[in-house]
Structure formats: C-alpha cells, structure tokens
C-alpha atoms as a PDB file:
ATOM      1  CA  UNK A   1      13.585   3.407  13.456  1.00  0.00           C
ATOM      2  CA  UNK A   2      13.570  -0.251  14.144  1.00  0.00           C
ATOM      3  CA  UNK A   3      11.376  -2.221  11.995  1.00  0.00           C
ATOM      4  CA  UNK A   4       9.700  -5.766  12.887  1.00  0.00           C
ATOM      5  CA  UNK A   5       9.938  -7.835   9.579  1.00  0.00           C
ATOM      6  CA  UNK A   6       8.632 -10.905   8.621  1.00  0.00           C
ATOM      7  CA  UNK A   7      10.171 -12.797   5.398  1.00  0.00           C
ATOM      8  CA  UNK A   8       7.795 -15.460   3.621  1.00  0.00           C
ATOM      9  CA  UNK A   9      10.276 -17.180   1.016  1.00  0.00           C
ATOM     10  CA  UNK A  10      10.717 -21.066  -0.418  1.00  0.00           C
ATOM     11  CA  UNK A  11      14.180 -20.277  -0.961  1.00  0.00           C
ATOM     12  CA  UNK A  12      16.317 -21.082   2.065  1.00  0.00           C
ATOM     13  CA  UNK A  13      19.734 -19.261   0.542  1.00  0.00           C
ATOM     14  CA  UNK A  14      17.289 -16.045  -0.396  1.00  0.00           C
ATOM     15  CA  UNK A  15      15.957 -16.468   3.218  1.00  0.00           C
ATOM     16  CA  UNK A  16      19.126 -15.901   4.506  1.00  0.00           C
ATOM     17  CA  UNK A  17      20.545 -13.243   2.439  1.00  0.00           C
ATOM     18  CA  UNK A  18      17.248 -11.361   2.808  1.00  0.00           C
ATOM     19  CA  UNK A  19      17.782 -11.688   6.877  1.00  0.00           C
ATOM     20  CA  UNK A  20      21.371 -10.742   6.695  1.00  0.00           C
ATOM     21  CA  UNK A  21      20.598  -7.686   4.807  1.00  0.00           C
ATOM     22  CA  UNK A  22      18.247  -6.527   6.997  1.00  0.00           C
ATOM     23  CA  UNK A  23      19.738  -7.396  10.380  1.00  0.00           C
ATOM     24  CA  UNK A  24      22.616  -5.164   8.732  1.00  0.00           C
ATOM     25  CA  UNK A  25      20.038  -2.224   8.971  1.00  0.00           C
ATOM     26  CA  UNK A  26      19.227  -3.290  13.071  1.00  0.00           C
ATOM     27  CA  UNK A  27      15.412  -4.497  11.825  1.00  0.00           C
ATOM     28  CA  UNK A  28      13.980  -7.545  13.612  1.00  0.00           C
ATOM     29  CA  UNK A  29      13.653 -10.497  11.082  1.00  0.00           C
ATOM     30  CA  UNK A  30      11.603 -13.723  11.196  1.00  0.00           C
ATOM     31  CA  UNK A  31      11.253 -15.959   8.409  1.00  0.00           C
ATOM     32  CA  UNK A  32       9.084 -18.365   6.890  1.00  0.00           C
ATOM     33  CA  UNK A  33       8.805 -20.883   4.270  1.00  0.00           C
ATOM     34  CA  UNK A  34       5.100 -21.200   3.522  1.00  0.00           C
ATOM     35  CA  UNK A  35       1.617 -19.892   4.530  1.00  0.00           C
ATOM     36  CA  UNK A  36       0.997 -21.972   7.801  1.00  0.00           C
ATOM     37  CA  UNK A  37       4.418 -20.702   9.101  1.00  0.00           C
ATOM     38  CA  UNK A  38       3.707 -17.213   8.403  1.00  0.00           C
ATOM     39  CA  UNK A  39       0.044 -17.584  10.115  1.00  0.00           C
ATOM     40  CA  UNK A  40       2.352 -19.087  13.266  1.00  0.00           C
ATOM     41  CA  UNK A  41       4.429 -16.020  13.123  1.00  0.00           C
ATOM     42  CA  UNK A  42       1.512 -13.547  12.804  1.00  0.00           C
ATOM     43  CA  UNK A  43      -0.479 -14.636  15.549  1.00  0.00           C
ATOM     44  CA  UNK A  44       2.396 -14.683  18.206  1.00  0.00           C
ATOM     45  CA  UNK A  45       3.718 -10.619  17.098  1.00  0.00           C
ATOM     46  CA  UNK A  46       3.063  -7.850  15.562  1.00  0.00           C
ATOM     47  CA  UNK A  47       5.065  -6.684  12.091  1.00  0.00           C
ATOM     48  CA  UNK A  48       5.712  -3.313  10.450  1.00  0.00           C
ATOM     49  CA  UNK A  49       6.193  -5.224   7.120  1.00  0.00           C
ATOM     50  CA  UNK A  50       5.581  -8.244   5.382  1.00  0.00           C
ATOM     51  CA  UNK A  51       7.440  -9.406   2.666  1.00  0.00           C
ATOM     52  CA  UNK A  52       5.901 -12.022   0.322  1.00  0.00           C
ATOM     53  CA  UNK A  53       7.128 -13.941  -2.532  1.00  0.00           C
ATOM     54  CA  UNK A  54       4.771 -15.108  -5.358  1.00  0.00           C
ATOM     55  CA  UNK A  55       5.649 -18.728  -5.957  1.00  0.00           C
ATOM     56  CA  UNK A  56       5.176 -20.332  -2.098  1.00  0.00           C
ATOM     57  CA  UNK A  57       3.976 -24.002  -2.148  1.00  0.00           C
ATOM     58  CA  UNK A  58       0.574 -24.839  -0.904  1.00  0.00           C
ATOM     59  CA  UNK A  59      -1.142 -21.334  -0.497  1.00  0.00           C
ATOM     60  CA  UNK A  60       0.509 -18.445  -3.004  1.00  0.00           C
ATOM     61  CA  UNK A  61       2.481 -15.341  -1.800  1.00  0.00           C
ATOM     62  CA  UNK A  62      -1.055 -13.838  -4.027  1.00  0.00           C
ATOM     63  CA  UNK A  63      -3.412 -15.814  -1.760  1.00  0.00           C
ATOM     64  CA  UNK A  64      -0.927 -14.847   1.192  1.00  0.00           C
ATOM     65  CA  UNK A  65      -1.347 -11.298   0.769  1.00  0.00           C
ATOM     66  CA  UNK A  66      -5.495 -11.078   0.784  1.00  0.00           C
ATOM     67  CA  UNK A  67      -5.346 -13.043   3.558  1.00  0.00           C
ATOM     68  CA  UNK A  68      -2.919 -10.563   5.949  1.00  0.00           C
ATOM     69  CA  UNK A  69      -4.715  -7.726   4.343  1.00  0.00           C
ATOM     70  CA  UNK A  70      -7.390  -8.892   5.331  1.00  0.00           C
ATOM     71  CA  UNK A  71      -6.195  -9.316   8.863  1.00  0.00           C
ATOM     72  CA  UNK A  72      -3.791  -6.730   9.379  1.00  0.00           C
ATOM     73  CA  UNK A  73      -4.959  -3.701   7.661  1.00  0.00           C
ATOM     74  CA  UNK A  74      -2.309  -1.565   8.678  1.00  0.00           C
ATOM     75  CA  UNK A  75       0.866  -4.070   8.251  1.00  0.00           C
ATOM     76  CA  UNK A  76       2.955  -2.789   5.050  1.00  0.00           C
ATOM     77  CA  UNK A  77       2.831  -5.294   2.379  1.00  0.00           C
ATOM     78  CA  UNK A  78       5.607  -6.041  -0.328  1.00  0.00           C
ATOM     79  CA  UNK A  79       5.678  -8.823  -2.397  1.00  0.00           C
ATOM     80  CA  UNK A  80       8.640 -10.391  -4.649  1.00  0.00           C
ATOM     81  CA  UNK A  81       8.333 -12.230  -7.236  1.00  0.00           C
ATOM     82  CA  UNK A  82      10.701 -13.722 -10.409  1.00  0.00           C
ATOM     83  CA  UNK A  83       8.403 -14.123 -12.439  1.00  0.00           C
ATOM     84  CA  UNK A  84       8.440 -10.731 -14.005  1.00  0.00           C
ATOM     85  CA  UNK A  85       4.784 -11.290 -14.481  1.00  0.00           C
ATOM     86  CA  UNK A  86       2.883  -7.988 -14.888  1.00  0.00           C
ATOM     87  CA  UNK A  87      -0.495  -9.826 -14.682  1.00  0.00           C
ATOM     88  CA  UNK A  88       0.852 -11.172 -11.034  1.00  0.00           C
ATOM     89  CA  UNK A  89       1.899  -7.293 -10.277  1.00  0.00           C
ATOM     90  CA  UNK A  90      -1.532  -5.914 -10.875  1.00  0.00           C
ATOM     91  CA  UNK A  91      -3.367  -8.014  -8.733  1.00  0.00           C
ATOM     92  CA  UNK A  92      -0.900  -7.903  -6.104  1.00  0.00           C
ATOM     93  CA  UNK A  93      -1.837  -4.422  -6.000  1.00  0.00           C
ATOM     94  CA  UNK A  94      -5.411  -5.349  -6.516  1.00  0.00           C
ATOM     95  CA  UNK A  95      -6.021  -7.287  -3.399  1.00  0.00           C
ATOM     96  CA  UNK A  96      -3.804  -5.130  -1.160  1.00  0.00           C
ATOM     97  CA  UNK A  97       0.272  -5.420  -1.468  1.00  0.00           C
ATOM     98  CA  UNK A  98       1.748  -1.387  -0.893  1.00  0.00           C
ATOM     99  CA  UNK A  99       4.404  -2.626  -3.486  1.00  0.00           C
ATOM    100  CA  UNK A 100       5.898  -4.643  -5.738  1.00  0.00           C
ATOM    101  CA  UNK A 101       9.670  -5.796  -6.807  1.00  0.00           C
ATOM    102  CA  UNK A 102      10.718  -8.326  -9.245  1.00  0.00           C
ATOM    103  CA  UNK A 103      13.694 -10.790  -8.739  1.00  0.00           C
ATOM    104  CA  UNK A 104      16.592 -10.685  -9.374  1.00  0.00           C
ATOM    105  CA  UNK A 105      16.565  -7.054  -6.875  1.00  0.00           C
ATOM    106  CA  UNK A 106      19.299  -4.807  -5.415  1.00  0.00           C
ATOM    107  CA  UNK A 107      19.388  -5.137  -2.022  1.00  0.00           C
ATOM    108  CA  UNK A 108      19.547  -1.503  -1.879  1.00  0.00           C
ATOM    109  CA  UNK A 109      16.265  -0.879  -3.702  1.00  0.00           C
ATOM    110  CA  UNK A 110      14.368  -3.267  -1.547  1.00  0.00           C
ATOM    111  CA  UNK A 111      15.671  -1.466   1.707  1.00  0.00           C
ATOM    112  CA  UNK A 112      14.215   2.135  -0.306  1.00  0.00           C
ATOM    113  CA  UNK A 113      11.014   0.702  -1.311  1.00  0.00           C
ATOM    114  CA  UNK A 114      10.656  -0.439   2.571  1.00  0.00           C
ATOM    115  CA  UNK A 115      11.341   2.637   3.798  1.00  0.00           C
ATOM    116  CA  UNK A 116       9.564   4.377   1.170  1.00  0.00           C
ATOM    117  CA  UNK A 117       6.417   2.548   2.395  1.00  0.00           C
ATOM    118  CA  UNK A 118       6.938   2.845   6.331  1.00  0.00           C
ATOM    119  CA  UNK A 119       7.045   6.986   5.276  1.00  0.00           C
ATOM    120  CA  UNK A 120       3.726   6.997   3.317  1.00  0.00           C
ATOM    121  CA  UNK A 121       2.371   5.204   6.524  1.00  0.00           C
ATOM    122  CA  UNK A 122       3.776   7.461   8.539  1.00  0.00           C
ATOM    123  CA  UNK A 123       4.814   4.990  11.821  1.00  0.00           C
ATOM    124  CA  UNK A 124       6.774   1.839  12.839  1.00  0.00           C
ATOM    125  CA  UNK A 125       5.524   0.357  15.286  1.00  0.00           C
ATOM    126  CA  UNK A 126       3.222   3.318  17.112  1.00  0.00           C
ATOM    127  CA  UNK A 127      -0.487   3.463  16.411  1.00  0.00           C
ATOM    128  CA  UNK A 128      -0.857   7.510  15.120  1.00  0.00           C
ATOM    129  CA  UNK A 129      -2.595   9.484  17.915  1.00  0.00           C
ATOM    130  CA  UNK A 130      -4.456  12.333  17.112  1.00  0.00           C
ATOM    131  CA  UNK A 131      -1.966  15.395  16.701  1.00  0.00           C
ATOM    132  CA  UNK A 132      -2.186  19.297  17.775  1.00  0.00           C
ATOM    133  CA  UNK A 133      -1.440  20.738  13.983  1.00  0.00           C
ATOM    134  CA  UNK A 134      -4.415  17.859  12.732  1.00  0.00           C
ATOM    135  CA  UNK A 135      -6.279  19.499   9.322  1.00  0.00           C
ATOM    136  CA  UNK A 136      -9.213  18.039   8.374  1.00  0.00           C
ATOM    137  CA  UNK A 137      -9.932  17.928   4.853  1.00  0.00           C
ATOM    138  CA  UNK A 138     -13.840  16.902   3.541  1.00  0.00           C
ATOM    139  CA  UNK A 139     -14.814  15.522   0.286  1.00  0.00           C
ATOM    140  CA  UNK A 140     -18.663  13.973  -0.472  1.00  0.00           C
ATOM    141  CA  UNK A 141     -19.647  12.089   2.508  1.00  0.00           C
ATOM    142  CA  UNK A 142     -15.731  11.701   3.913  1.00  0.00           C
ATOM    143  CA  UNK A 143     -13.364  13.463   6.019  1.00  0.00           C
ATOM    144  CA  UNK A 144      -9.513  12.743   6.156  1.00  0.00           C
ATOM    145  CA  UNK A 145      -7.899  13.329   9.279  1.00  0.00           C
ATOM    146  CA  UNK A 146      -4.330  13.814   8.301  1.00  0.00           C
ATOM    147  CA  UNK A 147      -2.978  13.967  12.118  1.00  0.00           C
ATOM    148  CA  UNK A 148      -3.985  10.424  12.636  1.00  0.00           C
ATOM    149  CA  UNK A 149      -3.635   9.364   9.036  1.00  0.00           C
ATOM    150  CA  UNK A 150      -7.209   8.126   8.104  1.00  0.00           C
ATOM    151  CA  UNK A 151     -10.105   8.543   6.015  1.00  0.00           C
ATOM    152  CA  UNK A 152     -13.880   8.122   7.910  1.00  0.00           C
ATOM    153  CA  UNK A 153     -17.000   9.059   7.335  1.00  0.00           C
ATOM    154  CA  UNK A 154     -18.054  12.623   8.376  1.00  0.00           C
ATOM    155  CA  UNK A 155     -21.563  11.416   9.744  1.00  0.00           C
ATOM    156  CA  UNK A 156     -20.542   9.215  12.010  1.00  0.00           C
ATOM    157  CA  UNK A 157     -16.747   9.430  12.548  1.00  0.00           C
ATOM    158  CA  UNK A 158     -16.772   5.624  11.296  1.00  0.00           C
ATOM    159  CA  UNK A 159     -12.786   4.756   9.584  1.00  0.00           C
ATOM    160  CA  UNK A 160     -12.336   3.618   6.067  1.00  0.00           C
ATOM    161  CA  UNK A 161      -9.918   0.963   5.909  1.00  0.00           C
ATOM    162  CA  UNK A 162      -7.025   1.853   3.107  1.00  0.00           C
ATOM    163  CA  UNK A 163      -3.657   0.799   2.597  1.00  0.00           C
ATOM    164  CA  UNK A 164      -0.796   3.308   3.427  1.00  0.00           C
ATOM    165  CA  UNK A 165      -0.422   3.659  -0.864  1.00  0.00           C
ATOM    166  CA  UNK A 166      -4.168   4.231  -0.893  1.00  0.00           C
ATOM    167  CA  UNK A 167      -4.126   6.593   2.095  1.00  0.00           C
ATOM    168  CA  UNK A 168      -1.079   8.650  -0.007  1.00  0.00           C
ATOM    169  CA  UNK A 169      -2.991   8.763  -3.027  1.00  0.00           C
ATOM    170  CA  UNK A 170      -6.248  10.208  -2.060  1.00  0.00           C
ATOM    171  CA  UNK A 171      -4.451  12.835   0.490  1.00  0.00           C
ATOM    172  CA  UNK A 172      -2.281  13.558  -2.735  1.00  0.00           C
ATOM    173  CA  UNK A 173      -5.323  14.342  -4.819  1.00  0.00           C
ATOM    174  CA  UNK A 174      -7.169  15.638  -1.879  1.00  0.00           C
ATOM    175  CA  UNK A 175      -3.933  18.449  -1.307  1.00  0.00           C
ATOM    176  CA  UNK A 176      -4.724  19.001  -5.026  1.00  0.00           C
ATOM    177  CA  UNK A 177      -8.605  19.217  -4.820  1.00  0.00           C
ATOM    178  CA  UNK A 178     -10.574  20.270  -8.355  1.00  0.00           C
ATOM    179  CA  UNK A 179      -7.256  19.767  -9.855  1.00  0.00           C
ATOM    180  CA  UNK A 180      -6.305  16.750 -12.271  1.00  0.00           C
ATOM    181  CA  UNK A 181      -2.893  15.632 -11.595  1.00  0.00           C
ATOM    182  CA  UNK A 182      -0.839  13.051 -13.976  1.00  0.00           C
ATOM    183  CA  UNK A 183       0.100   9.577 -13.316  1.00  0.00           C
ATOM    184  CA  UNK A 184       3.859  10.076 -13.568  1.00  0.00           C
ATOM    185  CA  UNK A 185       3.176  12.708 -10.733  1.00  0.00           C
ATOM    186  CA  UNK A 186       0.798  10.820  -8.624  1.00  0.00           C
ATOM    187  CA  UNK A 187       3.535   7.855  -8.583  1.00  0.00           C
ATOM    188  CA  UNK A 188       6.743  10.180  -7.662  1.00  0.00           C
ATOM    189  CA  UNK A 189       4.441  11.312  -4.899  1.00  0.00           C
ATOM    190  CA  UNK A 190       3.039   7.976  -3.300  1.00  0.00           C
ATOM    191  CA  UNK A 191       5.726   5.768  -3.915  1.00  0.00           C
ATOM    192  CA  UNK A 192       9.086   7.755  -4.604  1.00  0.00           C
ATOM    193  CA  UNK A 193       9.723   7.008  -8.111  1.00  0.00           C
ATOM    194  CA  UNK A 194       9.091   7.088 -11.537  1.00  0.00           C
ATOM    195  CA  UNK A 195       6.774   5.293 -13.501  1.00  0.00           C
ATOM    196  CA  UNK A 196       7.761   2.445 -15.688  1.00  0.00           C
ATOM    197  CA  UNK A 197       6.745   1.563 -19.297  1.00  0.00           C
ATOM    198  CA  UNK A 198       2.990  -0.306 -18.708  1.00  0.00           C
ATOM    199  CA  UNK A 199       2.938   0.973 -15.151  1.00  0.00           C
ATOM    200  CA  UNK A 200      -0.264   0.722 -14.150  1.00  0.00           C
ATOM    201  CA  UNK A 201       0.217   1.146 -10.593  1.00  0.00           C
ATOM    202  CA  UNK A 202      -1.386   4.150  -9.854  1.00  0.00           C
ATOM    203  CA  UNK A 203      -4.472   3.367 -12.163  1.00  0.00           C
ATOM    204  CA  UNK A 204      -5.283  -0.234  -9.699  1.00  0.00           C
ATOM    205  CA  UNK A 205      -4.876   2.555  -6.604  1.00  0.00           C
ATOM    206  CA  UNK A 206      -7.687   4.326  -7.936  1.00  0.00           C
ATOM    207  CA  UNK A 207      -9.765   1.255  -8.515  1.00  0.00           C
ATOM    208  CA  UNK A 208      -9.046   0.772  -5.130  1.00  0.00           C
ATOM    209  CA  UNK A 209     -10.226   4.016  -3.776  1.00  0.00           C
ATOM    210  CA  UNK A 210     -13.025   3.965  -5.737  1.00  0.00           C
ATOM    211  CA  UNK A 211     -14.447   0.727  -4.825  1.00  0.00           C
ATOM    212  CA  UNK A 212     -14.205   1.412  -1.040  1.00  0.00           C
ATOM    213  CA  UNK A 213     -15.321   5.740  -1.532  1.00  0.00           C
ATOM    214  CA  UNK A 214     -17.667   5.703  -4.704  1.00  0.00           C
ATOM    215  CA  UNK A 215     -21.558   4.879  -4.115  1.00  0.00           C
ATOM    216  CA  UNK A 216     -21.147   3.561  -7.932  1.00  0.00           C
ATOM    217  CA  UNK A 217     -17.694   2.559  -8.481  1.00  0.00           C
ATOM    218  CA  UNK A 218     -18.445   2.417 -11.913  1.00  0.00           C
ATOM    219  CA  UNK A 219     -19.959   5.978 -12.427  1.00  0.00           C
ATOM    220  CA  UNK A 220     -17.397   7.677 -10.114  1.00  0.00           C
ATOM    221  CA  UNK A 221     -18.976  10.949  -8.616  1.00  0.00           C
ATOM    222  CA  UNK A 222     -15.450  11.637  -6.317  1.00  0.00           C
ATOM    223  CA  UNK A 223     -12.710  10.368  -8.495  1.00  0.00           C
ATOM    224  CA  UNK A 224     -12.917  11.394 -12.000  1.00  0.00           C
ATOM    225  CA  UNK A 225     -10.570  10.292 -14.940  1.00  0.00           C
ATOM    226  CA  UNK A 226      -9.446  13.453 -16.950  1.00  0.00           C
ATOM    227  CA  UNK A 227      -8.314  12.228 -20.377  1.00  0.00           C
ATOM    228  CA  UNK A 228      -4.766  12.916 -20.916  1.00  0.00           C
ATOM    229  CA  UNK A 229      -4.426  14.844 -17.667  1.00  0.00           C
ATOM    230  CA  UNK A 230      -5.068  12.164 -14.825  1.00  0.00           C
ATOM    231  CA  UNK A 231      -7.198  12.239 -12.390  1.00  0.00           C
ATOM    232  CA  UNK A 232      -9.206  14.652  -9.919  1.00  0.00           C
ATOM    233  CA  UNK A 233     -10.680  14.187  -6.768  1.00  0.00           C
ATOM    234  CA  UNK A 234     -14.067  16.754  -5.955  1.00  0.00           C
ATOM    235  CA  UNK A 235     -14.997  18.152  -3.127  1.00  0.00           C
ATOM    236  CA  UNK A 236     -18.647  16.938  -3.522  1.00  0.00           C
ATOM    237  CA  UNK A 237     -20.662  14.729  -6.019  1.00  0.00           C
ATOM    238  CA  UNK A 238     -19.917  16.946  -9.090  1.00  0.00           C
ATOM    239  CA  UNK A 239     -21.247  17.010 -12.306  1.00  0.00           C
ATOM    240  CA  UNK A 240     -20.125  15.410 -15.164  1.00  0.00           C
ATOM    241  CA  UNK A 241     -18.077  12.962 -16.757  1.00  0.00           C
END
C-alpha cells in the first residue's frame, strides 16, 4: 500500500534520511521543521501517518500531537524522541500518539512499527465501509462494529472516537469477553511486540478507554483490573471490584 507521510523534525540531516528511507518503500513524504509548517501541510492533504519528534522549537512534538489528535482522529500518530524520557513516552500515549520510538532507531524498526500501526487501523488511505461478514459485539451501553472498525453507542448509533491502539485493545479484550488477559499479551496483540522493562503502555491504553467508555472512570464498571492477571472487559456493568 502507498502511504501519505508527513515528517515533523528540527534536524535537517534526520529529515532527509527519514525521507530517503521512506521514499525507498514508494510512501509519499513531506517534511517539516516546526508546528506552523506542519499545520501548512495538514490543511492542504490528507496523511496516513504523522511522525513527530519531541524536542521541536516553538510548540513541542507533545503539544504537536494533542493538537492533530485532536484534529485528525483517525491519522496514525508516532512520535520520536532522544530523549529516552519515559515520563515524555507516557504522555505521548496519554494525549493520543499510537506509538512511540526513541532515538537513536533502526530504520527497519520504524518502517515495522508504521506498518504495525496502519494494520491495527486497518486502511491507508480508504475510509472503512461497512462490510458483508460485519459482527457486532455489545458491551454496557456500546456496540463495536468490527466491519467498519468503530466503537458507538448502541442507543443511538453515535461513534466513539479512539485511536487505532485504543480501537485494538478493547476489540482484543472484547474477543476475550469475562476473561482477564495479561499485559505482555495485550501488547503482542495491539502493537506486535513484547513488552519492555517499565512498559506501561498498555496500562495508559486503558486509562484511555476508560476515560472515554466508563460513566466513573475512576470506579470502572466495563474495564476491570484483575490483580496479577490483567485486565477484563464485561459484557454489562458487573459487580465487583
């Protein structure tokens, strides 16, 4: 598939690398050095992926990222950063990134994590229509759709915004409903790999989910934390802790 790509990097020699390595892979590359060149680019096309760095003068690659989220729900979001800063990973996640890589990176894992993400979401460049072999799978006052890839409420038919990693999570737990499944398992099945030391990936997912499916985010009635086991999605606003 041919991916649209947008680059948002200080680094002119990183820039360049980063375009050369994907033009190698026939994906469509723009690039920018800072926030009001990326808002340029985003308003005259549309992107599969954006790719953010951390450190960006003026605006952040952190600030960067609410703001497309905000804007482009459905754009895949990875963000770079050489910091190595686990605090700066975490709320990546937090406010909406599908992924995270630290510098220095293999070329080779960046182009797997993309691809990895574009697969959870399910499309390039096509907006999902509703398919034949759609299921429909319920849970509290929800409904996920898994032909056209989204979550909305069974009332009213209205959509849930998620993330593609969000979207893969709950439909994960959702295939596995009443069941608690692990962390390490949860990861290998949303993102393709395996967790590392302090990886609290999946954990900021669920804060996620919860904050945007739970009447009480707090006291979660849908999304339950099973000590030493993971975590279980219900069918309906269960009992217990």
């Amino acid at each position: 598939m041919t991916l649209s790509i947008l680059v948002v990097d200080d680094d002119l020699e990183v820039l360049d690398l980063l375009k050369r390595v994907f033009e190698r892979e026939h994906y469509l590359v723009d690039t920018a050095t800072n926030g009001e060149e990326m808002d340029r680019h985003l308003l005259a096309g549309r992107y599969d992926v954006v790719l953010l760095d951390v450190m960006l003068p003026g605006r952040d690659g952190l600030q960067l990222c609410k703001d497309v989220r905000e804007k482009n729900p459905e754009v895949a979001i990875l963000m770079i950063s050489a910091k190595g800063d686990d605090v700066d990973r975490i709320v990546g996640l937090e406010i909406g990134a599908d992924d995270y890589l630290p510098k220095p990176f293999n070329s080779r894992e960046l182009l797997a994590r993309i691809k990895a993400v574009m697969r959870r979401k399910g499309s390039s460049s096509e907006h999902k229509e509703p398919q034949d072999n759609q299921t429909f799978i319920a849970f509290g006052d929800y409904t996920i759709r898994t032909g056209e890839m989204i979550v909305v409420r069974t009332k009213n038919g209205e959509p849930i915004e998620l993330t593609s990693g969000e979207y893969s999570l709950l439909l994960a737990l959702a295939q596995r409903m009443g069941r608690p499944v692990d962390r390490d398992t949860l990861l290998n099945i949303t993102q393709g790999r395996d967790a590392m030391p302090y990886d609290r990936s999946i954990d900021v997912m669920i804060g996620r989910l919860r904050q945007k499916l739970e009447k009480k985010p707090g006291k979660p009635e849908l999304i339950k934390t099973v000590r030493n086991q993971g975590y279980v999605l219900f069918s309906g606003q269960a009992k217990g802790a």
